[in-house]
N, C-alpha and C. Protein backbone atom coordinates (compact mmCIF):
# COMPACT_ATOMS: atom_id res chain seq x y z
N UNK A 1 107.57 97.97 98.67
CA UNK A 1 106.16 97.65 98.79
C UNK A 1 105.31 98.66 98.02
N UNK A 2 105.75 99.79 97.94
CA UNK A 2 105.21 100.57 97.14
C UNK A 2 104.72 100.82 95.76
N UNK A 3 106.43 100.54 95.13
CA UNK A 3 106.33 100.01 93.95
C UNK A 3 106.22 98.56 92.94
N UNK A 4 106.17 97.74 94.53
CA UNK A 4 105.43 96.27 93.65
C UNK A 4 103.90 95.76 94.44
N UNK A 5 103.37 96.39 95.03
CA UNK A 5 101.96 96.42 95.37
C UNK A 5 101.00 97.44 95.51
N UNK A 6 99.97 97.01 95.53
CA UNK A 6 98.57 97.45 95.58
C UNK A 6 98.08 97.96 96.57
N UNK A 7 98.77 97.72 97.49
CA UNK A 7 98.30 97.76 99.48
C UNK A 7 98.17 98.86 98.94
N UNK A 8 97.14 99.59 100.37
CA UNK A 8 97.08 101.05 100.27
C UNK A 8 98.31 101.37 101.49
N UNK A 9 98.52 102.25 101.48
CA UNK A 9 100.29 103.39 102.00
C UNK A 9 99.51 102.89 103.75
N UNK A 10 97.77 102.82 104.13
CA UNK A 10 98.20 103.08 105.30
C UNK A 10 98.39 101.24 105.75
N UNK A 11 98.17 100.28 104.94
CA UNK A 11 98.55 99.37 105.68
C UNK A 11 100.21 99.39 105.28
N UNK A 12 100.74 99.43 104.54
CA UNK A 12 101.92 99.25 104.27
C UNK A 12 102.91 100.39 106.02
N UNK A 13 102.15 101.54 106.05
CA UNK A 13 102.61 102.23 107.17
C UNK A 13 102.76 101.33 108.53
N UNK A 14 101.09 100.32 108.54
CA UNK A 14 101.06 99.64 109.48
C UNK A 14 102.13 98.71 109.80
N UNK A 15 102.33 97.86 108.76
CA UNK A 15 102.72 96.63 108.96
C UNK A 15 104.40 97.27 108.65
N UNK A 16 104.91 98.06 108.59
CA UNK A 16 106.24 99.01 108.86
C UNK A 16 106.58 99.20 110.30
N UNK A 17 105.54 99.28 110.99
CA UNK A 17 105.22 99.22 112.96
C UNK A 17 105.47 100.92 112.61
N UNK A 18 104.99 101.99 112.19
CA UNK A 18 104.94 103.10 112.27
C UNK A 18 103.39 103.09 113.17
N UNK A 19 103.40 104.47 113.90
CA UNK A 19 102.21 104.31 114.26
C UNK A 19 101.18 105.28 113.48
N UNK A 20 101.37 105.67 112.57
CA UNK A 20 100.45 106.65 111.84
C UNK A 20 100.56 106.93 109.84
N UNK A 21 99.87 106.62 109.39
CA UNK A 21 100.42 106.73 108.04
C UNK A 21 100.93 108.52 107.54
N UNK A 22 100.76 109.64 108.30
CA UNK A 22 101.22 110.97 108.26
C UNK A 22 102.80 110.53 108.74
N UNK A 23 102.91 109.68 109.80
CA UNK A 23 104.55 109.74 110.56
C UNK A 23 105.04 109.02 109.35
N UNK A 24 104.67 107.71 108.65
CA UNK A 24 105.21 107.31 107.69
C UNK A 24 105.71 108.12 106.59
N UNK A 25 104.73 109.02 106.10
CA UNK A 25 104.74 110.20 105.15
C UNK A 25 106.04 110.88 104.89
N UNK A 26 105.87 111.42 106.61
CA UNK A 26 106.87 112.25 106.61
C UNK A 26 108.22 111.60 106.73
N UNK A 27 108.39 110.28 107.45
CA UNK A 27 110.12 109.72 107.22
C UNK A 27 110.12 109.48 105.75
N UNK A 28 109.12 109.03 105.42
CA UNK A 28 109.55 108.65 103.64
C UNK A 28 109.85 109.98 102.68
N UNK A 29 109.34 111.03 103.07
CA UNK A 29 109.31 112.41 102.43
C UNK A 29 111.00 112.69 102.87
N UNK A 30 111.61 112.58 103.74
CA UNK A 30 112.53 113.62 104.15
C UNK A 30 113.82 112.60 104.32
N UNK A 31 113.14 111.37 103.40
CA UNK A 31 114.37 110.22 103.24
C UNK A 31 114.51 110.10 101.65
N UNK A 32 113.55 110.33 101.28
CA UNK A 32 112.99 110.09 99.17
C UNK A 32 113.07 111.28 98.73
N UNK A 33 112.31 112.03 99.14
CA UNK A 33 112.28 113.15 98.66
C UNK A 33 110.71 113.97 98.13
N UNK A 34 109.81 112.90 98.15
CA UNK A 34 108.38 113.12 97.83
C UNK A 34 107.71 112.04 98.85
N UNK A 35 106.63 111.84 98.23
CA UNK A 35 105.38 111.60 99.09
C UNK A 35 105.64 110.40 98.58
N UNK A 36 105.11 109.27 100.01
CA UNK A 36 104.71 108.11 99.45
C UNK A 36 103.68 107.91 98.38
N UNK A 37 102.65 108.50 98.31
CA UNK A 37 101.75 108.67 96.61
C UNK A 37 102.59 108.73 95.88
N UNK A 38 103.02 110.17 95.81
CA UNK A 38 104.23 110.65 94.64
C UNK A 38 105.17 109.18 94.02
N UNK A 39 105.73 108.98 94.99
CA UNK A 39 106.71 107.84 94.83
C UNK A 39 105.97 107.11 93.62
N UNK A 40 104.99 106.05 93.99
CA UNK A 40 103.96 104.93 93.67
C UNK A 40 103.81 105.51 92.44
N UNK A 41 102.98 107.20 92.30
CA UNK A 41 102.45 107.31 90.99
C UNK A 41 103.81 107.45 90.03
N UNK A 42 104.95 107.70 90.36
CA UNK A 42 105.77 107.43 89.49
C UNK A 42 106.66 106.40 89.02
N UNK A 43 106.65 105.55 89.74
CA UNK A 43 107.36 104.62 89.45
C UNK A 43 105.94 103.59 88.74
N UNK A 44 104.40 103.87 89.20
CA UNK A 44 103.58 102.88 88.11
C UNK A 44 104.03 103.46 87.20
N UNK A 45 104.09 105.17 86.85
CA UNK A 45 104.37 105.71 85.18
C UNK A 45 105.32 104.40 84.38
N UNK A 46 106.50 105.11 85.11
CA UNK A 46 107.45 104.16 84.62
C UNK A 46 107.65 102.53 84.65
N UNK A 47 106.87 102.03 85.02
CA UNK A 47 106.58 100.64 84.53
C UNK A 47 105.37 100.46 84.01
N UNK A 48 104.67 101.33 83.78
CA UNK A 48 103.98 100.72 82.65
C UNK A 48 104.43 101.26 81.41
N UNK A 49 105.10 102.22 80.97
CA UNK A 49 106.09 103.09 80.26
C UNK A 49 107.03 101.67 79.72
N UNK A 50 107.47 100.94 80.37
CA UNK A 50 108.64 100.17 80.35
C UNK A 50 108.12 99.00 79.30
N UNK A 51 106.72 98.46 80.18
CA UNK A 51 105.64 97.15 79.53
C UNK A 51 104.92 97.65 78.25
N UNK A 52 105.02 99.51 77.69
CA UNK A 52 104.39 99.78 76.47
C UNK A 52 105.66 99.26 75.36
N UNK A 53 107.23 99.46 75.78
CA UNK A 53 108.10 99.24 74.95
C UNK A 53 108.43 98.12 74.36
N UNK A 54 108.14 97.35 75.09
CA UNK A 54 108.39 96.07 74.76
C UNK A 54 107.38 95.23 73.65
């Protein structure tokens, strides 16, 4: 959901049944390895990186 939508992190937290977009944060941090932002802003890099090559 992250990397194929727009939602912002805290509905995506919501509709996950987390109860807080910080509790989300942190399982996604200490399962990924960065921040749900982090995540998003890199993987848009790399697809729009992908859509310049073509």
């Amino acid at each position: 959901m992250l990397k194929f939508s727009n939602q912002p992190i805290s509905v995506i937290a919501n509709y996950l049944c987390f109860d807080s977009q910080s509790h989300f944060g942190a399982v996604f941090k200490s399962i990924v390895g960065m921040t749900p932002q982090n995540y998003r802003m890199k993987n848009m890099l790399v697809s729009s990186q992908k859509n310049l090559e073509v």
